[in-house]
Protein backbone atom coordinates (compact mmCIF):
# COMPACT_ATOMS: atom_id res chain seq x y z
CA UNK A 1 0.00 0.00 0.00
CA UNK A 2 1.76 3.49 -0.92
CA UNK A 3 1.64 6.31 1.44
CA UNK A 4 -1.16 8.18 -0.38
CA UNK A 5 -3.51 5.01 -0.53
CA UNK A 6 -6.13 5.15 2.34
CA UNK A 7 -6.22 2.85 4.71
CA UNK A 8 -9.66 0.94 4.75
CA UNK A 9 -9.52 -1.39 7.53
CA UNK A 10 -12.53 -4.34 7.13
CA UNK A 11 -14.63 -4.63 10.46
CA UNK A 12 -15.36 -8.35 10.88
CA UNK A 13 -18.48 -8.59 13.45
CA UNK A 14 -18.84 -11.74 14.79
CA UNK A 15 -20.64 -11.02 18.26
CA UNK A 16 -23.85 -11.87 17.53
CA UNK A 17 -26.06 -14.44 19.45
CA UNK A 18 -27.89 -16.15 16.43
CA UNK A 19 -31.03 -16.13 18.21
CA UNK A 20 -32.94 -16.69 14.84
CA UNK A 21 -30.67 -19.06 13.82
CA UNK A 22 -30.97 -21.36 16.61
CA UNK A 23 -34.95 -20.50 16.51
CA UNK A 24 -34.64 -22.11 12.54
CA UNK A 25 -33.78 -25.18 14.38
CA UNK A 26 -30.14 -24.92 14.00
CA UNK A 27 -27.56 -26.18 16.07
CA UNK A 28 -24.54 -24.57 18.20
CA UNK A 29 -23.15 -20.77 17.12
CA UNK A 30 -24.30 -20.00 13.17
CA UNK A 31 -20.64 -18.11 12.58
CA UNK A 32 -19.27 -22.09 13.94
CA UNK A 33 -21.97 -23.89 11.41
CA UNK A 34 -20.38 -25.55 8.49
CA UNK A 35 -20.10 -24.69 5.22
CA UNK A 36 -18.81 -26.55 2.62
CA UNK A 37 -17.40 -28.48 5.09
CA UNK A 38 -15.85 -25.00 6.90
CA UNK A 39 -16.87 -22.58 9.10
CA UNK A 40 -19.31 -19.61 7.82
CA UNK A 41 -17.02 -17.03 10.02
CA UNK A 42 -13.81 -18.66 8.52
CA UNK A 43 -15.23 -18.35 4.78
CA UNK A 44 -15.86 -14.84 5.81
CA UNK A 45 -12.64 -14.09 7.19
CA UNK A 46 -11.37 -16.35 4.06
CA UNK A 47 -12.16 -13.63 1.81
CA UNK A 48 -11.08 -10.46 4.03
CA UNK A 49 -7.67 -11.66 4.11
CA UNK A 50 -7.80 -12.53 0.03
CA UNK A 51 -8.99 -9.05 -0.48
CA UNK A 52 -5.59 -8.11 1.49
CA UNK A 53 -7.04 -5.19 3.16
CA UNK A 54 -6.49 -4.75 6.89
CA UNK A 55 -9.20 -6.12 8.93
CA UNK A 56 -10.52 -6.46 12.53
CA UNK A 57 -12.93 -8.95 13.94
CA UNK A 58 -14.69 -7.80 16.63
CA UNK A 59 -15.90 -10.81 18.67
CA UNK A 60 -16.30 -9.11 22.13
CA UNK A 61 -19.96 -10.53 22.52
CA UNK A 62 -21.71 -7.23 22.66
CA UNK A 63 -25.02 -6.33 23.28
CA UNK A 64 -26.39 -5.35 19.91
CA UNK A 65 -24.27 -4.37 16.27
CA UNK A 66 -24.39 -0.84 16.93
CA UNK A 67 -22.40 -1.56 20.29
CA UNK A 68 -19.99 -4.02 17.61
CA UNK A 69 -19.23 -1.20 15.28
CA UNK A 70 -18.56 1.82 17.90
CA UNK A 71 -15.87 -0.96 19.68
CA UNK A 72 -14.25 -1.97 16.32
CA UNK A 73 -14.09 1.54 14.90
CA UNK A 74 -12.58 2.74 18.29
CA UNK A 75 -10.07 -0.44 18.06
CA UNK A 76 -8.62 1.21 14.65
CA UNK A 77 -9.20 4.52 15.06
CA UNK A 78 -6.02 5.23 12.70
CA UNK A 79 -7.93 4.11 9.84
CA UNK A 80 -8.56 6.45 6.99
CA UNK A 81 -12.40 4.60 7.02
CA UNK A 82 -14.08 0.85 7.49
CA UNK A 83 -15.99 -1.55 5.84
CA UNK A 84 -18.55 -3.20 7.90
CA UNK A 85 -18.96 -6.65 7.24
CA UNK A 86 -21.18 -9.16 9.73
CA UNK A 87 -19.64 -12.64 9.78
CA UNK A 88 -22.20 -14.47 8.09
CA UNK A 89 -21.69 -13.21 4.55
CA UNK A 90 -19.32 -16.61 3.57
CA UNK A 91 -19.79 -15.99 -0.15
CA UNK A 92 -18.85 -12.10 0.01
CA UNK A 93 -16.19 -12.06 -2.75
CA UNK A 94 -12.59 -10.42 -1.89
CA UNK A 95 -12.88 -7.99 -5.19
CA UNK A 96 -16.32 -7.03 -3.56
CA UNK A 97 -14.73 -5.81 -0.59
CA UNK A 98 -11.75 -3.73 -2.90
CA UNK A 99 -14.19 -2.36 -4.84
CA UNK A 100 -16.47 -0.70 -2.23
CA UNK A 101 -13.32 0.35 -0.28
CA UNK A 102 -12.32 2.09 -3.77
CA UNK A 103 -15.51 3.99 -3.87
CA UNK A 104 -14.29 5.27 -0.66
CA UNK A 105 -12.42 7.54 -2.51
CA UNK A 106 -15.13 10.05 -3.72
CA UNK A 107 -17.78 9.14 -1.30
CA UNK A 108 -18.40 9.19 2.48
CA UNK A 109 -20.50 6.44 2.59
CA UNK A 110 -21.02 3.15 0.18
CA UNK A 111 -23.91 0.82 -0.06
CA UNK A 112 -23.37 -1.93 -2.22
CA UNK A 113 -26.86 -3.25 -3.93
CA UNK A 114 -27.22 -6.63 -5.86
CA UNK A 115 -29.94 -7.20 -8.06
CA UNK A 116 -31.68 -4.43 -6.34
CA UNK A 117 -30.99 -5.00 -2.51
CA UNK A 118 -28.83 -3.06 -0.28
CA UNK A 119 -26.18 -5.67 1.19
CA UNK A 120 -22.76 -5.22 2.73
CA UNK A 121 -19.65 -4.61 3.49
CA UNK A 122 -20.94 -0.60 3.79
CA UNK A 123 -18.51 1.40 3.59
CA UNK A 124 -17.44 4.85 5.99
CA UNK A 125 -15.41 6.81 5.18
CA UNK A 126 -12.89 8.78 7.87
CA UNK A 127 -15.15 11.62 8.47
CA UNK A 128 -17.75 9.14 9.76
CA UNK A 129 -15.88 7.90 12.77
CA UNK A 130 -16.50 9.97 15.36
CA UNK A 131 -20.21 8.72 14.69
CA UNK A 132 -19.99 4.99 14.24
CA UNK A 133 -17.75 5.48 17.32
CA UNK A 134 -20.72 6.52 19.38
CA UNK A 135 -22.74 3.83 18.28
CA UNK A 136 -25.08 1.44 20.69
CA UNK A 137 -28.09 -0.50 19.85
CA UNK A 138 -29.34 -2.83 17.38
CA UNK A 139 -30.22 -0.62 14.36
CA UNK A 140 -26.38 -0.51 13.50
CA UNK A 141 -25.51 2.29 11.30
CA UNK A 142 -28.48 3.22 9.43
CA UNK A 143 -28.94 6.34 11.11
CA UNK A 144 -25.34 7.32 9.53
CA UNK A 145 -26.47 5.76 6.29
CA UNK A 146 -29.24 7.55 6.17
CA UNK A 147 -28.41 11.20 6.99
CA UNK A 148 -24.67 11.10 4.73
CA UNK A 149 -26.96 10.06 1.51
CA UNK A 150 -24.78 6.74 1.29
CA UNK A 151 -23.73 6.25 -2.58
CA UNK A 152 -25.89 2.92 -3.64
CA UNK A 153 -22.72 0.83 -5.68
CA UNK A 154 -24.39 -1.83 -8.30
CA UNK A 155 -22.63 -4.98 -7.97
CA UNK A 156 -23.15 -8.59 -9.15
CA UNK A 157 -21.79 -10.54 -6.09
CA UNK A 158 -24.65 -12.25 -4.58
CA UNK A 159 -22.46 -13.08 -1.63
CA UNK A 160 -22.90 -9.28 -0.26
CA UNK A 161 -26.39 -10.57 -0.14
CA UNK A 162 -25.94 -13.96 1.60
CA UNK A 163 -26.54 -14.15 4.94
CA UNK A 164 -26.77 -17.02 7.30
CA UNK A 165 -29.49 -15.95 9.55
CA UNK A 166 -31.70 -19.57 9.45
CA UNK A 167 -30.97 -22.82 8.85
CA UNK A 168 -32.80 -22.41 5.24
CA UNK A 169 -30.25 -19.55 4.71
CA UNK A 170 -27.39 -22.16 5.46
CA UNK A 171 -29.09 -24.48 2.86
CA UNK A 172 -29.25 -21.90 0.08
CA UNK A 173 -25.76 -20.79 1.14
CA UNK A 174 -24.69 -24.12 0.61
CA UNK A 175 -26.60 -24.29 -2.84
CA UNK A 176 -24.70 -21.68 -3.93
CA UNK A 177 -21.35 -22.73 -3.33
CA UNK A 178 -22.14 -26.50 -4.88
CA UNK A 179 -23.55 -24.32 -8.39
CA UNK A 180 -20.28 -22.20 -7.98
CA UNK A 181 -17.63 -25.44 -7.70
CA UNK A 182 -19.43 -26.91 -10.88
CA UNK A 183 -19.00 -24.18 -12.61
């Protein structure tokens, strides 16, 4: 990385409870469920480090993901911005994450959207710290979202759509992946 790239560090939150996971009738911690034979949170982290941006995985068991982003923002405050990316996106593709930490560039906030859904990593850029820093609660950082005008970035990775919240999720999840090895 050269002095005048900025440094977009990828917030890994992993300190969920699955509550509707396990209510889907699934077993143990969804982030520890397996994949393809793996991990979801390992796929995830999988394609962080293939992306070969800095990350952070914030697994501190906190109370909601608002409380996860204000801890992991205030863990690497010397970032020039973040990407926020929950653990259960296994199929998020590294060039996703590049791309959306590109956009960073001309816009304070990035919302990637596949075939017409908002999905993550979003994107913050510096100036937005001092608010995702003072973060609590559930709702994340929609309010932040919301009030910069976040830049909506068309992309064609499903996997910034693919969440493992239920045990059907897992099943499509794992649909995916078996299409994408035959292909």
């Amino acid at each position: 990385m050269s002095a005048d790239t900025p440094r977009i560090v990828v917030l890994v939150l992993a300190s969920g409870r699955g509550e509707r996971f396990a209510a889907s009738g699934g077993q143990g911690a969804k982030l520890q469920a397996l994949l393809g034979g793996r991990p979801v949170l390992e796929r995830t982290l999988d394609a962080v480090r293939a992306s070969g941006l800095p990350w952070h995985l914030e697994d501190a068991g906190h109370p909601g993901m608002g409380d996860s982003i204000a801890a992991a923002v205030r863990a690497t405050r010397a970032a020039d911005g973040w990407l926020v990316l929950p653990g259960d996106l296994p199929l998020v593709l590294p060039a996703s994450l590049r791309v959306v930490a590109d956009a960073l560039r001309t816009h304070a906030v990035v919302v990637p959207v596949v075939r017409g859904q908002r999905g993550h990593p979003v994107g913050f850029a510096g100036d937005c710290g001092q608010a995702l820093a003072a973060l609590s609660g559930s709702r994340g950082a929609a309010g932040i979202v919301a009030a910069r005008g976040a830049f909506e970035l068309p992309l064609a990775d499903v996997g910034c759509i693919t969440d493992i919240d239920t045990v059907a999720d897992l099943a499509a999840a794992q649909a995916r992946l078996n299409d994408a090895q035959r292909s």
